[in-house]
Structures are given as C-alpha cells and as structure tokens.
C-alpha atoms as a PDB file:
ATOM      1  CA  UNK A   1      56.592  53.286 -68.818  1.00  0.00           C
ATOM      2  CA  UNK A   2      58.863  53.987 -65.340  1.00  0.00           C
ATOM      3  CA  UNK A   3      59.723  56.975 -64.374  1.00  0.00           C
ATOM      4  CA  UNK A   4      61.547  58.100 -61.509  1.00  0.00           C
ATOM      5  CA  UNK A   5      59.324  61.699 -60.964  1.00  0.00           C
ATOM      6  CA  UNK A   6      58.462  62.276 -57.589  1.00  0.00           C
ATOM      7  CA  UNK A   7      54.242  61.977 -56.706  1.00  0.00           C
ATOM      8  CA  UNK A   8      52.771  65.232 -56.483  1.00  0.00           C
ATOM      9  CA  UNK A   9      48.854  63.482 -55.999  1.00  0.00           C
ATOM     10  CA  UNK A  10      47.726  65.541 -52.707  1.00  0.00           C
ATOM     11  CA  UNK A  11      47.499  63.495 -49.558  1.00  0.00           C
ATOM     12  CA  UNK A  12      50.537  61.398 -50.581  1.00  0.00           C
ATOM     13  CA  UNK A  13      52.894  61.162 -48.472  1.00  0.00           C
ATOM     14  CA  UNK A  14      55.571  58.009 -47.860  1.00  0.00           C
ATOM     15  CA  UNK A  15      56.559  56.457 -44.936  1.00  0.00           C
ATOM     16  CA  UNK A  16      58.251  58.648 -42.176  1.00  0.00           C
ATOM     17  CA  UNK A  17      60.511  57.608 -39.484  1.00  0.00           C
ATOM     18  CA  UNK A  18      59.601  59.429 -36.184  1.00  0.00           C
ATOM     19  CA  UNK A  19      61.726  62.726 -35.673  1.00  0.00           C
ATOM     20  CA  UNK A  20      64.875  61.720 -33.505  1.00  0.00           C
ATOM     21  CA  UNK A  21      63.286  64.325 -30.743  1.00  0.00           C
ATOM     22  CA  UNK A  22      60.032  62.190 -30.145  1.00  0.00           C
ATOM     23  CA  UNK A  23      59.556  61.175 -26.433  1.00  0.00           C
ATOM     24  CA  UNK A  24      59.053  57.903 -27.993  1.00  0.00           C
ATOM     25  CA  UNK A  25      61.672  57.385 -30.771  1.00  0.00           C
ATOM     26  CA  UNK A  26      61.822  53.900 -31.339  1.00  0.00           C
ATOM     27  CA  UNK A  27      63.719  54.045 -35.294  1.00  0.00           C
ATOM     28  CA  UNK A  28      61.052  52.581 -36.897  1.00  0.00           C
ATOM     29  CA  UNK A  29      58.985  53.306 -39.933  1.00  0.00           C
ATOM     30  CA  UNK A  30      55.329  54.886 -39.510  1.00  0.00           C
ATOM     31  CA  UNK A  31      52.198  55.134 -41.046  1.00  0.00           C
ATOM     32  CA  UNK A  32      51.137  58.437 -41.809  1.00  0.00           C
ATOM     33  CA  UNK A  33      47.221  59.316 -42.775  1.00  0.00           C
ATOM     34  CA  UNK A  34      48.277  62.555 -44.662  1.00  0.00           C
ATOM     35  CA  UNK A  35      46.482  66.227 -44.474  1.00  0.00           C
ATOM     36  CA  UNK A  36      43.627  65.925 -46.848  1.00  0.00           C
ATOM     37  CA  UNK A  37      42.726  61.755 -46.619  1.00  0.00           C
ATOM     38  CA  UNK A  38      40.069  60.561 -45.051  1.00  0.00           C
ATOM     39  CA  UNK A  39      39.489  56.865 -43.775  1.00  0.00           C
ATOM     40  CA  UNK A  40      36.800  55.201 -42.307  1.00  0.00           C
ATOM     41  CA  UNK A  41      36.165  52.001 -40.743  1.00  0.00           C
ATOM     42  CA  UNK A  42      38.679  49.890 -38.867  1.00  0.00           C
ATOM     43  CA  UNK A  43      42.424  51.189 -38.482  1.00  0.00           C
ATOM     44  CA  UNK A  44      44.617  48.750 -36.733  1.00  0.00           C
ATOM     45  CA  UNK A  45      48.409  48.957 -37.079  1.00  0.00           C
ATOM     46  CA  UNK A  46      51.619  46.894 -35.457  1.00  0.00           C
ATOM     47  CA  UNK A  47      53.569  49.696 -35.397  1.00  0.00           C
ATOM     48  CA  UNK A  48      53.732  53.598 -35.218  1.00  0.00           C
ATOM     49  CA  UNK A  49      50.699  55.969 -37.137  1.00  0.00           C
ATOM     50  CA  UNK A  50      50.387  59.571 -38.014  1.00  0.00           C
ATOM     51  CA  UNK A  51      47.451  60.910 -38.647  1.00  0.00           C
ATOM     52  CA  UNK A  52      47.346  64.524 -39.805  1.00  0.00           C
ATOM     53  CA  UNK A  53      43.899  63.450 -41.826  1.00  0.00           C
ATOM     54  CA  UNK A  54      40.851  62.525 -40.772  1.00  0.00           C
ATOM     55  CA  UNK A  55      39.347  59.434 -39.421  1.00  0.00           C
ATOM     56  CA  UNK A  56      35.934  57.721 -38.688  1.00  0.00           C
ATOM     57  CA  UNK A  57      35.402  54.726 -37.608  1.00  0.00           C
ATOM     58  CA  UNK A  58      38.162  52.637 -34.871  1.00  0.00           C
ATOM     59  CA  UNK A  59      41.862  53.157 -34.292  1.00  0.00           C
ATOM     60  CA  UNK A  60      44.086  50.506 -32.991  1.00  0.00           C
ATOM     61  CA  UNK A  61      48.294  51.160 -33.022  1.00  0.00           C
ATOM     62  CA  UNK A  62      50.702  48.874 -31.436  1.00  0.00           C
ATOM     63  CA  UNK A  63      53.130  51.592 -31.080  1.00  0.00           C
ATOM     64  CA  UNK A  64      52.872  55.245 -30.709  1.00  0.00           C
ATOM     65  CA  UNK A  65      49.830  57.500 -32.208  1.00  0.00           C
ATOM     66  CA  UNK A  66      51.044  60.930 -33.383  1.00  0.00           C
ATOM     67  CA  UNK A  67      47.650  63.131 -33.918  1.00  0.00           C
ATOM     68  CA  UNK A  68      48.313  66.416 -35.871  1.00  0.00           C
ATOM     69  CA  UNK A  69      46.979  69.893 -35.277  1.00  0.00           C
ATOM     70  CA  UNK A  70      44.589  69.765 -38.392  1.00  0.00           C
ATOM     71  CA  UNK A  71      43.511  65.885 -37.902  1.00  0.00           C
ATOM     72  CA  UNK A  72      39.933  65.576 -37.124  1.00  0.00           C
ATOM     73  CA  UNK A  73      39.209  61.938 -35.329  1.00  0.00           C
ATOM     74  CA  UNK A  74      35.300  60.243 -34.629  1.00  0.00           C
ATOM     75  CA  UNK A  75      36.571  57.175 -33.525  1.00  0.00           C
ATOM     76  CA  UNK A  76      37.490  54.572 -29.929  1.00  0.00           C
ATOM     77  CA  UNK A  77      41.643  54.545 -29.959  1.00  0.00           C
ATOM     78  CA  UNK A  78      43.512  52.297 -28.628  1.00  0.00           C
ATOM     79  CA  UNK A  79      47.520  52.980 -28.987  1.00  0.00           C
ATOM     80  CA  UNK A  80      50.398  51.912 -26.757  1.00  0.00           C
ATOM     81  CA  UNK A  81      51.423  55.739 -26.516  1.00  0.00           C
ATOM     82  CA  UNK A  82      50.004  58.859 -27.743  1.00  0.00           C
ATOM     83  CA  UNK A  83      51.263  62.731 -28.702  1.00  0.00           C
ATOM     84  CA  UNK A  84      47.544  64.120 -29.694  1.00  0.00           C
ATOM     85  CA  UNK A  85      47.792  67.698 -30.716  1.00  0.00           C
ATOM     86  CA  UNK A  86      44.122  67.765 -33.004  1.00  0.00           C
ATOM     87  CA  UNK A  87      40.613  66.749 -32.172  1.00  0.00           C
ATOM     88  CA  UNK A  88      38.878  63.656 -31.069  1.00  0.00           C
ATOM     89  CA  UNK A  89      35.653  62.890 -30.594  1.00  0.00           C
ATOM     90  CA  UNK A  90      35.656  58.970 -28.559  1.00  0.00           C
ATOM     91  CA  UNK A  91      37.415  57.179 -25.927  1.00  0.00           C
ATOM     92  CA  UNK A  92      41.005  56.687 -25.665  1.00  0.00           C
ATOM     93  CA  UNK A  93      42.870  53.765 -23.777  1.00  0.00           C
ATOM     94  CA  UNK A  94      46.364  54.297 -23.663  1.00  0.00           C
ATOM     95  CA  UNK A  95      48.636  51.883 -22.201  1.00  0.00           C
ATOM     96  CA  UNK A  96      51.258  53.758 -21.298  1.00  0.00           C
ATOM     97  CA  UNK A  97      51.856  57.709 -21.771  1.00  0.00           C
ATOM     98  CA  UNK A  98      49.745  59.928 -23.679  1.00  0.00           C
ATOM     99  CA  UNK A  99      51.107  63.624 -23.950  1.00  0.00           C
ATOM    100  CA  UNK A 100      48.364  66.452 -25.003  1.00  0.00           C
ATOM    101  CA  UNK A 101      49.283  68.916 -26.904  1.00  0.00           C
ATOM    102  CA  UNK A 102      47.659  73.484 -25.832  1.00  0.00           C
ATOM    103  CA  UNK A 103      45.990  72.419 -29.433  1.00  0.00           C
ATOM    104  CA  UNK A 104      44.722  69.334 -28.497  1.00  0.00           C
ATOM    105  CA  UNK A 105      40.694  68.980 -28.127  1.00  0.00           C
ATOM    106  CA  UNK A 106      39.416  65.701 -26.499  1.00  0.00           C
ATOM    107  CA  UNK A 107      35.583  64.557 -26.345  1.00  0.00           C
ATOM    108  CA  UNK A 108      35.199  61.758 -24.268  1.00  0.00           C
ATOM    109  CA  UNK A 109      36.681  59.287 -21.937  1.00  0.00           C
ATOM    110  CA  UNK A 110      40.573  58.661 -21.446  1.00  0.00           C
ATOM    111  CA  UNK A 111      41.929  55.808 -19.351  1.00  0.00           C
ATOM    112  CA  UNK A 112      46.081  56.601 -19.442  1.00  0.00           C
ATOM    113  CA  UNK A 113      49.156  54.846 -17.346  1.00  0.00           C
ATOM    114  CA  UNK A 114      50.811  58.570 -17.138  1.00  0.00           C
ATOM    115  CA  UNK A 115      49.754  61.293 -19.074  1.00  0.00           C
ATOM    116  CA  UNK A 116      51.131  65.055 -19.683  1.00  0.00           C
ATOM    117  CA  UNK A 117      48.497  68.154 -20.273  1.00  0.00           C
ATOM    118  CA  UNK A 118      49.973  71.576 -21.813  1.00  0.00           C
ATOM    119  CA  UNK A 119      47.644  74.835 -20.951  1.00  0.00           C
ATOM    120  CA  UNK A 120      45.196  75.353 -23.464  1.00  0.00           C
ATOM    121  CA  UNK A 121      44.445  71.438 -24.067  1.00  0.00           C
ATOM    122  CA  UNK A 122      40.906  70.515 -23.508  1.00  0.00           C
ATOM    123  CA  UNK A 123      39.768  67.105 -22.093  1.00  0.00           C
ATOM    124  CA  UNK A 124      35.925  66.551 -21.783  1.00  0.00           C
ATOM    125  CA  UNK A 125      35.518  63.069 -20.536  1.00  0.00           C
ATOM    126  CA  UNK A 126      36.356  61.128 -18.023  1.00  0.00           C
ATOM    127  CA  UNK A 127      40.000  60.578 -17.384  1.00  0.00           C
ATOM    128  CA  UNK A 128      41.364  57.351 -15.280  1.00  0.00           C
ATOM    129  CA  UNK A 129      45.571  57.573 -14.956  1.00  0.00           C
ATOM    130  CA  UNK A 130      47.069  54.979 -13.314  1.00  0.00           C
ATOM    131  CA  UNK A 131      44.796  52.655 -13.371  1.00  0.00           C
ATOM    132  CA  UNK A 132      47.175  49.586 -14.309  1.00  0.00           C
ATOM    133  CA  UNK A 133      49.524  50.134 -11.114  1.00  0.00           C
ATOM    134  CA  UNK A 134      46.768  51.534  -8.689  1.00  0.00           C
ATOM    135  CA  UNK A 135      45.460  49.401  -5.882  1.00  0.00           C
ATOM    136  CA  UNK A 136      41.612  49.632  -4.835  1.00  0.00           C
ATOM    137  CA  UNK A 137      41.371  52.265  -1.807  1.00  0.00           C
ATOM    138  CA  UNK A 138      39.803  49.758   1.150  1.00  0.00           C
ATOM    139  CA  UNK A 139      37.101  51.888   2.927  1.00  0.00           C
ATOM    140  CA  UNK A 140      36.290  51.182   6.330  1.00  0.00           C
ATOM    141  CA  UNK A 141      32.815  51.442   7.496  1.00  0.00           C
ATOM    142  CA  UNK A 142      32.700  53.816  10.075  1.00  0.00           C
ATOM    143  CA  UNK A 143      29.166  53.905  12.479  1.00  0.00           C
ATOM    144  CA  UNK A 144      27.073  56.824  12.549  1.00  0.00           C
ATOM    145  CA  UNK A 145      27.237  58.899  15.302  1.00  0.00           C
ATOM    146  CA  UNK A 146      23.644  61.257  15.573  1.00  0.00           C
ATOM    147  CA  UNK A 147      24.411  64.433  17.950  1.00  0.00           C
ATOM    148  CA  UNK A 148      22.302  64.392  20.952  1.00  0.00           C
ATOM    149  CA  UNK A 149      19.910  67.400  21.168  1.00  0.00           C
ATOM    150  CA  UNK A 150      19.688  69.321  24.423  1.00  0.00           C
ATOM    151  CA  UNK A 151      16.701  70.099  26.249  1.00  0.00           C
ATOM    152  CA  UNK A 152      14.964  73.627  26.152  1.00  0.00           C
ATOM    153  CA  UNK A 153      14.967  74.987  29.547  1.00  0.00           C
ATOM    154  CA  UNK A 154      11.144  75.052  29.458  1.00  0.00           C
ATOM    155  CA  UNK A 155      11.409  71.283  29.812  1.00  0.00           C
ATOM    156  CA  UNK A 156      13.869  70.541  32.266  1.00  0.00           C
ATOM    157  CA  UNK A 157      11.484  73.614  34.512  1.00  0.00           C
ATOM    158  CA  UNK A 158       8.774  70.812  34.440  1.00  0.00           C
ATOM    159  CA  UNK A 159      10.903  67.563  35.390  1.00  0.00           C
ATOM    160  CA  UNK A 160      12.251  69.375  38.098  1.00  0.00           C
ATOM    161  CA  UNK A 161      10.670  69.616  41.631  1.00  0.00           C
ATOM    162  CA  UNK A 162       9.235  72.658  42.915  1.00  0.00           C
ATOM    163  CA  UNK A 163      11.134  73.977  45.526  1.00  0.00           C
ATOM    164  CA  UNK A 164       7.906  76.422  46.443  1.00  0.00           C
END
C-alpha cells in the first residue's frame, strides 16, 4: 500500500532549496517547474520558483525567479529578483536585480532596479533600470536662435552709392 521507492515519473522533481552560491540565497524552499512540464495560465507564488519547463500564460514570484537554460517562457513576469538563463517571450518587471545569463534570450520589454548582462545574452525590448530611484530630468526650454544670412556682394553693389 506505502512504499518508500523514490518517484521516477519524468518532470518530478521535489522542492529545492536555492544553492548556498545564489546572489540571492535567502534558505528557503522553492518551487521548481521541472524539464519536461508545461503550465499554462496564471503562476503566482509567495516565495522562490524554478522553472527549467515551460510556461504560457502569467508569472508572478514574490521572491526570486531562477529561469533555466532549456525553459521556454510566453508569458508577462513579475518577480522580486531574477537569474534568467532560457528564453522569454513578454515583459518583465523586476523590482529589484535581474542578472542575465550569455544563454539568456529576451523578447520584449524589461523595467529592472539594477540589472547584470553577460556577453552573448540577448535583450530585444525595451529596457528601463532604475526607474524606482530615478528623478525626472527637468528640461529647460531654450529659444531658437535662426543664423542670420549674409548678403551676396551683388546686393550690397546696389544699396551702395555710386562713387562715379
């Protein structure tokens, strides 16, 4: 009736605590979307998700995102930090540091407190860092000023007198 045999089913895989070298170790437990699952529809999480899977639909994590190499994301995230290292196709608003990965392959629009790129990463979209601590630039209106054009010598001949 019980056993105590290990699951084998592919795409299983437990909870994992975030590796102890993780910019943003925290100790706690994560969610994993393993290799070979596929969700769609609304993800939202309190704490920290892997995804080495792939996903369609809306991603929401309280704590930090981990995307894999082989994870293949359509979806609008919204995480509190982010290590993406797969593909995304949506917008991502980060609230605090998202670090890309040489694998990582980003279509669309990324709004990001700090953010780290490694060569080979590709971000096609709009990207907005900062945005939480910046202040609006004031521009000062400054008037026109149109370069006055000199006269031709044939017309300054005719305004002058005549001396002959």
């Amino acid at each position: 009736m019980f056993s105590n045999s290990k699951r084998e089913e592919p795409g299983f895989m437990p909870n994992v605590r975030i590796p102890q070298n993780s910019p943003f170790h925290g100790g706690q437990t994560a969610t994993v979307i393993a290799r070979g699952v596929k969700v769609e529809g609304e993800f939202h999480s309190q704490g920290d998700v892997v995804i080495e899977g792939d996903v369609r639909g809306t991603i929401s994590a309280a704590g930090t995102l981990t995307i894999g190499s082989d994870a293949h994301i359509v979806a609008n995230i919204t995480a509190q930090e982010a290590v993406i290292s797969g593909s995304i196709q949506g917008n991502l608003q980060i609230e605090k540091q998202a670090i890309f990965h040489a694998t990582a392959h980003i279509v669309g629009d990324l709004t990001a407190e700090r953010i780290t790129v490694e060569a080979g990463a590709v971000i096609d979209g709009k990207v907005q860092i900062g945005i939480g601590t910046a202040k609006p630039v004031q521009v000062e209106s400054v008037p026109v000023v149109t370069p006055s054009v000199p006269e031709s010598r044939e017309e300054k001949k005719e305004e002058s007198p005549s001396l002959l």
